[in-house]
Protein backbone atom coordinates (compact mmCIF):
# COMPACT_ATOMS: atom_id res chain seq x y z
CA UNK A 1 150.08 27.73 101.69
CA UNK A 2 148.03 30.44 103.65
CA UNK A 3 150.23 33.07 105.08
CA UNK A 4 150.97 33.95 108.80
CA UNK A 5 149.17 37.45 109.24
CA UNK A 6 149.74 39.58 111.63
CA UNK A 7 145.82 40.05 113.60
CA UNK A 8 145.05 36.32 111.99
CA UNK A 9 142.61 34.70 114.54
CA UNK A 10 144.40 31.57 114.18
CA UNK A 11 147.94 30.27 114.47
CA UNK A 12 149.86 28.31 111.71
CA UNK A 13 152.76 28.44 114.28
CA UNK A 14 150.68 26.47 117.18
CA UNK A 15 152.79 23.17 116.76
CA UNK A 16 155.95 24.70 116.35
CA UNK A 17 155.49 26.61 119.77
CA UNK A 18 157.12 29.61 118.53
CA UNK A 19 154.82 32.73 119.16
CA UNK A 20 152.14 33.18 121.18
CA UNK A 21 148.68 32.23 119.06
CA UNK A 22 146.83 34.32 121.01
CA UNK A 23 145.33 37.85 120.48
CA UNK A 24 142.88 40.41 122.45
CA UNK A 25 139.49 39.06 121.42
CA UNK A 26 136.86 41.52 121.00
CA UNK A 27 133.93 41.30 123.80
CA UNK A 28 130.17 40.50 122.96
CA UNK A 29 129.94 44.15 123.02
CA UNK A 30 131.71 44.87 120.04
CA UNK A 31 130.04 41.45 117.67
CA UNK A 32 126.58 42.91 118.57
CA UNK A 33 127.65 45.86 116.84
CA UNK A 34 129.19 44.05 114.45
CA UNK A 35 132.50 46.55 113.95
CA UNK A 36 135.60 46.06 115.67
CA UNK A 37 138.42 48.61 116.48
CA UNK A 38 141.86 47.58 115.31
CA UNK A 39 145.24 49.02 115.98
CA UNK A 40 148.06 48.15 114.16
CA UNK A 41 151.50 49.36 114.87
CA UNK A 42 154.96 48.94 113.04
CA UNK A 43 158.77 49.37 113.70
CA UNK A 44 160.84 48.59 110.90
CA UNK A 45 164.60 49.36 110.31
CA UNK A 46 167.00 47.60 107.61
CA UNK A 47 170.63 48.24 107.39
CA UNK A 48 172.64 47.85 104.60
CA UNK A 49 175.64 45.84 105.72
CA UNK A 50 177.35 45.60 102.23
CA UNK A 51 180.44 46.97 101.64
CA UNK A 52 180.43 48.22 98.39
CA UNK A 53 179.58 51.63 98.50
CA UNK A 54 177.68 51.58 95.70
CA UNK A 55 175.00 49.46 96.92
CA UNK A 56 171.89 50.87 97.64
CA UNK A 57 169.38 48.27 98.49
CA UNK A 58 166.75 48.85 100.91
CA UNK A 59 164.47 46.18 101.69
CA UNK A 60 162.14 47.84 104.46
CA UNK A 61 158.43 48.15 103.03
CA UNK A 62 157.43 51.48 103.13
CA UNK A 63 154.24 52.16 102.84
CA UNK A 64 154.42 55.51 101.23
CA UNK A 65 157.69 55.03 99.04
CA UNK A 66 160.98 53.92 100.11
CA UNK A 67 163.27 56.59 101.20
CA UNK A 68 167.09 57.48 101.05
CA UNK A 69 169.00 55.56 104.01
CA UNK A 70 171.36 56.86 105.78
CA UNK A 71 174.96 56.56 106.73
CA UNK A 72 176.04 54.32 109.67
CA UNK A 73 179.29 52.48 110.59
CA UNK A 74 181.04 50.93 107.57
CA UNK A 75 181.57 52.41 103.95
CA UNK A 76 178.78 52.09 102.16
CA UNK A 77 176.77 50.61 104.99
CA UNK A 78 173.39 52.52 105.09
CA UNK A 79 169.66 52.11 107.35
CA UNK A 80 166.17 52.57 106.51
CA UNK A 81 163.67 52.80 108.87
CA UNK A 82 159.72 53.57 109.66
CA UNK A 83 157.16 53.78 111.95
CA UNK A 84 153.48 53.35 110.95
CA UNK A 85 150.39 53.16 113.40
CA UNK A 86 147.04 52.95 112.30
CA UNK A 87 144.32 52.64 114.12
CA UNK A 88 140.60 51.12 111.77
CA UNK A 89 137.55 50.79 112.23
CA UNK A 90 135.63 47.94 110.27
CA UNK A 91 133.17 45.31 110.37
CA UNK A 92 133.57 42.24 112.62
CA UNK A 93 133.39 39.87 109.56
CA UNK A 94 136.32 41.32 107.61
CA UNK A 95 139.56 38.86 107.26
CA UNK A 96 141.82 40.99 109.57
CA UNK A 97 144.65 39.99 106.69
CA UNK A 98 142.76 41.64 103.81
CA UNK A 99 141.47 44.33 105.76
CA UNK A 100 145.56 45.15 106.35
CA UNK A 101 146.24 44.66 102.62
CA UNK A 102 143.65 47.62 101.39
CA UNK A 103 145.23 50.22 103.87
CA UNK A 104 149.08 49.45 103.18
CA UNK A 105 151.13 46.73 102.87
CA UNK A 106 150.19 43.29 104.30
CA UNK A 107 152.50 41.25 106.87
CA UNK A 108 153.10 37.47 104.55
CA UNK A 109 154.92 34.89 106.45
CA UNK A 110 155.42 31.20 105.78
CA UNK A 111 155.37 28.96 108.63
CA UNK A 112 158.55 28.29 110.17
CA UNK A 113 160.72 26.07 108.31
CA UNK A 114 158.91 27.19 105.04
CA UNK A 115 158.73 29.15 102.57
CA UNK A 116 156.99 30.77 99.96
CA UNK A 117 157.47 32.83 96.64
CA UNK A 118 156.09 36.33 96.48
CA UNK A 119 155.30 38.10 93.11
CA UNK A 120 154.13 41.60 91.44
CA UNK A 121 151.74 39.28 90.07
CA UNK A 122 151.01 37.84 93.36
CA UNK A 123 150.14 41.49 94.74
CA UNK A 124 147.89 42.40 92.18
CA UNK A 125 145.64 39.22 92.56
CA UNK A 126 145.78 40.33 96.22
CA UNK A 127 144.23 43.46 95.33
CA UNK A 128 141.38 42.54 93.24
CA UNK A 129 139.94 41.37 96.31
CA UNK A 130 139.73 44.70 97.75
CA UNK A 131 136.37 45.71 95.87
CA UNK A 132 134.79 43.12 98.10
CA UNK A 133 135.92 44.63 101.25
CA UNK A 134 133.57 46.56 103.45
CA UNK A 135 134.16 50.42 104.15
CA UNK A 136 137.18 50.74 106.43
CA UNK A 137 137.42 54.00 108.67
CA UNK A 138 141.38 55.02 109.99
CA UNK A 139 140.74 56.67 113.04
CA UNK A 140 142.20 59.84 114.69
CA UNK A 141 144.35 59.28 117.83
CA UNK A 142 144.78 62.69 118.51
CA UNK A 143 148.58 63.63 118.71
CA UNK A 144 150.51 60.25 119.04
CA UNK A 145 154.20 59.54 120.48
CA UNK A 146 156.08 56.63 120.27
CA UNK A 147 159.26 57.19 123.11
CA UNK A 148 162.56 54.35 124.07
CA UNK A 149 164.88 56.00 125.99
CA UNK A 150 167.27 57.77 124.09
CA UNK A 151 164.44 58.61 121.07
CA UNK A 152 161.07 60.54 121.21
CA UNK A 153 159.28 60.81 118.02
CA UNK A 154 155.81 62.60 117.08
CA UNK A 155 154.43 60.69 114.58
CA UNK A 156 152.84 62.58 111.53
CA UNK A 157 148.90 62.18 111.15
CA UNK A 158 148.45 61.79 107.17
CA UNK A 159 145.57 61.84 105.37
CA UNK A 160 145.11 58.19 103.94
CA UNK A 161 145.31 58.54 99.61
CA UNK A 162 141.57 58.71 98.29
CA UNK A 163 140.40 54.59 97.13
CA UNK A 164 137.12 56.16 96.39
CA UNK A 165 134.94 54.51 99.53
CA UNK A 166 136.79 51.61 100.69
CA UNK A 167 138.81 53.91 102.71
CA UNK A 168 139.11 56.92 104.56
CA UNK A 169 140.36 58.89 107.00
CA UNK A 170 144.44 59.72 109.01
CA UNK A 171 147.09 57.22 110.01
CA UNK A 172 150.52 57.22 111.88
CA UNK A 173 153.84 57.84 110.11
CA UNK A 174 157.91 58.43 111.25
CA UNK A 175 158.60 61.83 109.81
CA UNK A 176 161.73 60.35 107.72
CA UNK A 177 163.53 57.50 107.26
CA UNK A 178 166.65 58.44 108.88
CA UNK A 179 165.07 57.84 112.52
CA UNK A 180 166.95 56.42 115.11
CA UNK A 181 165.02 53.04 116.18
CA UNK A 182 167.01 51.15 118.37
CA UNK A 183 166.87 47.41 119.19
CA UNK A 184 166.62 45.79 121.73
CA UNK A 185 164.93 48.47 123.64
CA UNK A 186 161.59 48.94 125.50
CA UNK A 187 159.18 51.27 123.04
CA UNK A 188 156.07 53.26 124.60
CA UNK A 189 153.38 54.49 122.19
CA UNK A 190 151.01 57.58 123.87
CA UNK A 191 148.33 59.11 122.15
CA UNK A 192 146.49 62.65 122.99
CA UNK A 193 143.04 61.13 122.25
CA UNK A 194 140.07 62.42 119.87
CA UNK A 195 136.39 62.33 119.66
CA UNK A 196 137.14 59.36 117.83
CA UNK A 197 139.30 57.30 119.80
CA UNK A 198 140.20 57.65 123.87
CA UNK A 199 143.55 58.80 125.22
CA UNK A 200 145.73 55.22 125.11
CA UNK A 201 149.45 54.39 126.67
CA UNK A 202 150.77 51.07 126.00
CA UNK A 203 154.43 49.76 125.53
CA UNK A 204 156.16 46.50 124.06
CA UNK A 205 160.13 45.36 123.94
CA UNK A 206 161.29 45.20 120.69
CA UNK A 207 164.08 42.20 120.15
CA UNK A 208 167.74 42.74 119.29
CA UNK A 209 168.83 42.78 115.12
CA UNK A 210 170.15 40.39 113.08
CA UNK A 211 174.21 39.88 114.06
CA UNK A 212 177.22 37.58 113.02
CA UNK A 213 174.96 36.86 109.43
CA UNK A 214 177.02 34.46 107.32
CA UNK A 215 175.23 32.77 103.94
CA UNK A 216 177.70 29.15 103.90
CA UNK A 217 181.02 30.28 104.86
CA UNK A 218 181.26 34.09 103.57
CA UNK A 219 179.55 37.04 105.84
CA UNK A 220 176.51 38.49 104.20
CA UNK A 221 178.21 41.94 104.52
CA UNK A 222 181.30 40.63 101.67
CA UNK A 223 178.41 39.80 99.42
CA UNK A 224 177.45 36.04 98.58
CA UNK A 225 177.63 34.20 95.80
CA UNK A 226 174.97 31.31 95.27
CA UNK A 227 174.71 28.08 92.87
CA UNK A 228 171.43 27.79 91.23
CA UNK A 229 169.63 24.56 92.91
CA UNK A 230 171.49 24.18 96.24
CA UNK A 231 170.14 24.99 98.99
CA UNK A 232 171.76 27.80 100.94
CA UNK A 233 172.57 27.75 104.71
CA UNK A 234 171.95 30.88 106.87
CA UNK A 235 173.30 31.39 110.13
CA UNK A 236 173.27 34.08 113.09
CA UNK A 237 173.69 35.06 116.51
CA UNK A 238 170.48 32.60 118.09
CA UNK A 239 167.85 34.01 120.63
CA UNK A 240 168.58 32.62 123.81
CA UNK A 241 165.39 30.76 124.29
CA UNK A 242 165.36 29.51 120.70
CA UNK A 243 166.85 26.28 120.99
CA UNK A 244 164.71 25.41 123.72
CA UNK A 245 161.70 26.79 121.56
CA UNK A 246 160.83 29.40 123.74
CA UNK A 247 161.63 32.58 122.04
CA UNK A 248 158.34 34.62 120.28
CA UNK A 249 160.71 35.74 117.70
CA UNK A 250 160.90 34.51 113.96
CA UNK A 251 163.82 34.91 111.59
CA UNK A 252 163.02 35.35 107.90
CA UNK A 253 164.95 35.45 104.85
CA UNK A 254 164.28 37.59 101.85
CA UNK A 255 166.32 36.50 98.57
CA UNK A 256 164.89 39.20 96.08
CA UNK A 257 166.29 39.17 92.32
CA UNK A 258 166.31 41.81 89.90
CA UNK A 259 163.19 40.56 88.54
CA UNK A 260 161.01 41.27 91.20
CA UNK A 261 160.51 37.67 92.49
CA UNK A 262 160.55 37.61 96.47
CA UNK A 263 161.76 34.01 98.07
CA UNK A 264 160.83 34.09 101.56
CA UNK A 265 161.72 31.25 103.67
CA UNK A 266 161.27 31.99 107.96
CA UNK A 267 163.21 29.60 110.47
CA UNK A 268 162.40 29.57 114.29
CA UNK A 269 165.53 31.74 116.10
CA UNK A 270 167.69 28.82 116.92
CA UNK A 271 171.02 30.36 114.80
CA UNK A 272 170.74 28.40 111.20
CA UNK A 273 168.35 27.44 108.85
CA UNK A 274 168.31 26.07 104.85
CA UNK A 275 166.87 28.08 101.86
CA UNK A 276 165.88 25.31 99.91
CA UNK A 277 167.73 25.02 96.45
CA UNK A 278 164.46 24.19 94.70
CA UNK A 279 163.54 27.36 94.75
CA UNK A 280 167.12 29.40 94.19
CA UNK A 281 166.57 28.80 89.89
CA UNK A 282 165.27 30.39 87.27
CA UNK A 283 161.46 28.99 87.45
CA UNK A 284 161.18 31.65 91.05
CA UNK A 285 164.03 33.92 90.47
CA UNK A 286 164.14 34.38 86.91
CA UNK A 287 166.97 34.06 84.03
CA UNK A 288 170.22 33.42 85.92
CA UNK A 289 173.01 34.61 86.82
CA UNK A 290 170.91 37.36 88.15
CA UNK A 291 171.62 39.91 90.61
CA UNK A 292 169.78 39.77 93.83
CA UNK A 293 168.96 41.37 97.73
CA UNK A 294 169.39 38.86 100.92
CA UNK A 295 167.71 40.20 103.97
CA UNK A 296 167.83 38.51 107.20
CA UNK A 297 165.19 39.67 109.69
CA UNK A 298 164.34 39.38 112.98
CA UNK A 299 160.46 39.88 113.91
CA UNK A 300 158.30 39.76 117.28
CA UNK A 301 154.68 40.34 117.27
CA UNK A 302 153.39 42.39 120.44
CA UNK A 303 149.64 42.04 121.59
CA UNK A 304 148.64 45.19 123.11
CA UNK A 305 145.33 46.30 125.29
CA UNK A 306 144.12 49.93 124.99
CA UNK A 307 140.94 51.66 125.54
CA UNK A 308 138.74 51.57 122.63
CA UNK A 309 140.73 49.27 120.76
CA UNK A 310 139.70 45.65 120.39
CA UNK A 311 142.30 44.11 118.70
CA UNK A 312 145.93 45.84 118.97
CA UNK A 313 149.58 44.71 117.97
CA UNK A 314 153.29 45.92 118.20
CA UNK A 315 155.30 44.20 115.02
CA UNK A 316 158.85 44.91 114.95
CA UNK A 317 160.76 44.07 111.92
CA UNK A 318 164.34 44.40 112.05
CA UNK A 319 166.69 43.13 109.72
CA UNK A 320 169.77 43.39 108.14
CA UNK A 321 170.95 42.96 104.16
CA UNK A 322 173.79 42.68 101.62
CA UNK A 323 173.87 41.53 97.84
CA UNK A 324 174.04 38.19 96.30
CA UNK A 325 174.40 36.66 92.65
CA UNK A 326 172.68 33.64 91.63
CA UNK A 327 174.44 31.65 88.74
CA UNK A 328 174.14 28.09 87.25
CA UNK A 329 176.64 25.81 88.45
């Protein structure tokens, strides 16, 4: 199954009629250069809705490392989030998905009413691929804000860790993981500008979080408990518009184990969809009964237009998570 990526230049969601398949092409301009300017832009925030207050899963994909979350309402409950712009440089024949995958973490998503497994030994395949991989310059956006209306946050230029020439050069980070994101809410990214890249203003609306989660009859915030090889029925609040297939939003499930295997299953935003049991045993999730993470999030993928930037998008990622055991029936 070929993953969903976030700049792909087609859509495995065309039939399904769930997100736009459209992105900013770059003119004839930038393919008789042959390099293409690409900005990337994330919002991510996880809360832990588990009630045990010694729980301390986090399942938002930092970049750099995953931080400490904070407190919020409910003992024990606790949020993680980050903001990451970058803003690269490369050559018009690079895979937009790989290019992604050699400067941080790369966006995988089954088609709706799919899934896929995700491994460590997945990841490291992924990265053998790098050496192939043109040069890939992150460019400087001068001083860059991202503002709602109750938050405004400088982002922190960083200097991108040395992978010998592949790549080089700053990108965009939150300054901790305790920053208030909230959802839904209309977001504006500003930048200062650079000899590298021109002043840019652009905004996108970032969809409401995960709400009313239940896994079969218990809420995901009690904990669940699963049977090895039945299938597992989510539900939550639907998007208005998903019923009638109009919503750009996609819900995905995260069942992680102790072991490090990732099932990842995404449903279109109509309220309920089925982890399939074939993949809740031991072949995907290791030796049972085995401990695991269920995240429930909610994503939306903004196109953007800015100047000097051929190719931009907005992903939010918000989501929402509490712990589950697997065990043989």
């Amino acid at each position: 199954m070929r993953p969903h990526g976030a700049l792909a230049t087609s859509c495995l969601l065309a039939g399904a009629a769930l997100v736009g398949c459209s992105a900013p092409v770059a003119g004839d301009a930038t393919e008789a250069n042959g390099v293409v300017t690409q900005g990337v832009v994330r919002v991510e925030r996880a809360i832990n809705l588990s009630r045990d207050a010694g729980s301390t899963a986090t399942p938002v994909e930092l970049d750099d490392a995953a931080l400490p979350s904070a407190d919020v309402e409910g003992p024990g409950a606790g949020a993680v989030t980050n903001v990451l712009a970058k803003f690269m440089r490369l050559s018009s024949a690079m895979d937009p998905e790989l290019a992604e995958g050699a400067v941080g973490k790369p966006f995988v998503l089954p088609s709706a009413g799919s899934c896929m497994v995700l491994s460590p030994a997945a990841d490291d395949e992924a990265a053998s691929s790098f050496s192939s991989l043109s040069p890939i310059e992150l460019l400087d956006a001068g001083d860059v804000t991202m503002r709602t209306e109750s938050t405004e946050m400088p982002l922190a230029a960083r200097a991108f860790p040395d992978v010998g020439a592949l790549v080089f050069g700053v990108f965009y980070t939150s300054r901790d993981a305790t920053s208030d994101l909230p959802a839904p809410a209309r977001y504006v990214f500003e930048s200062s500008g650079s000899g590298q890249l021109d002043r840019f203003a652009f905004e996108a609306n970032a969809p409401a979080g995960p709400e009313e989660v239940r896994i079969g009859d218990a809420e995901l915030a009690d904990g669940v408990d699963l049977d090895a090889g039945v299938g597992a029925v989510v539900q939550w609040r639907a998007d208005e518009g998903g019923e009638a297939g109009r919503t750009r939003d996609i819900i995905y499930v995260d069942v992680t184990s102790t072991h490090g295997a990732t099932v990842r299953c995404a449903f279109r935003d109509t309220g309920r969809g089925v982890i399939p049991g074939s993949l809740l045993d031991p072949s995907t999730l290791g030796p049972l009964p085995a401990s695991a993470t269920l995240a429930v999030h909610r994503t939306r993928q903004v196109p953007f237009n800015a100047p000097g930037i051929d190719l931009g998008e907005v992903r939010f990622d918000l989501s929402v998570n509490g712990r589950a055991r697997i065990a043989a029936r």
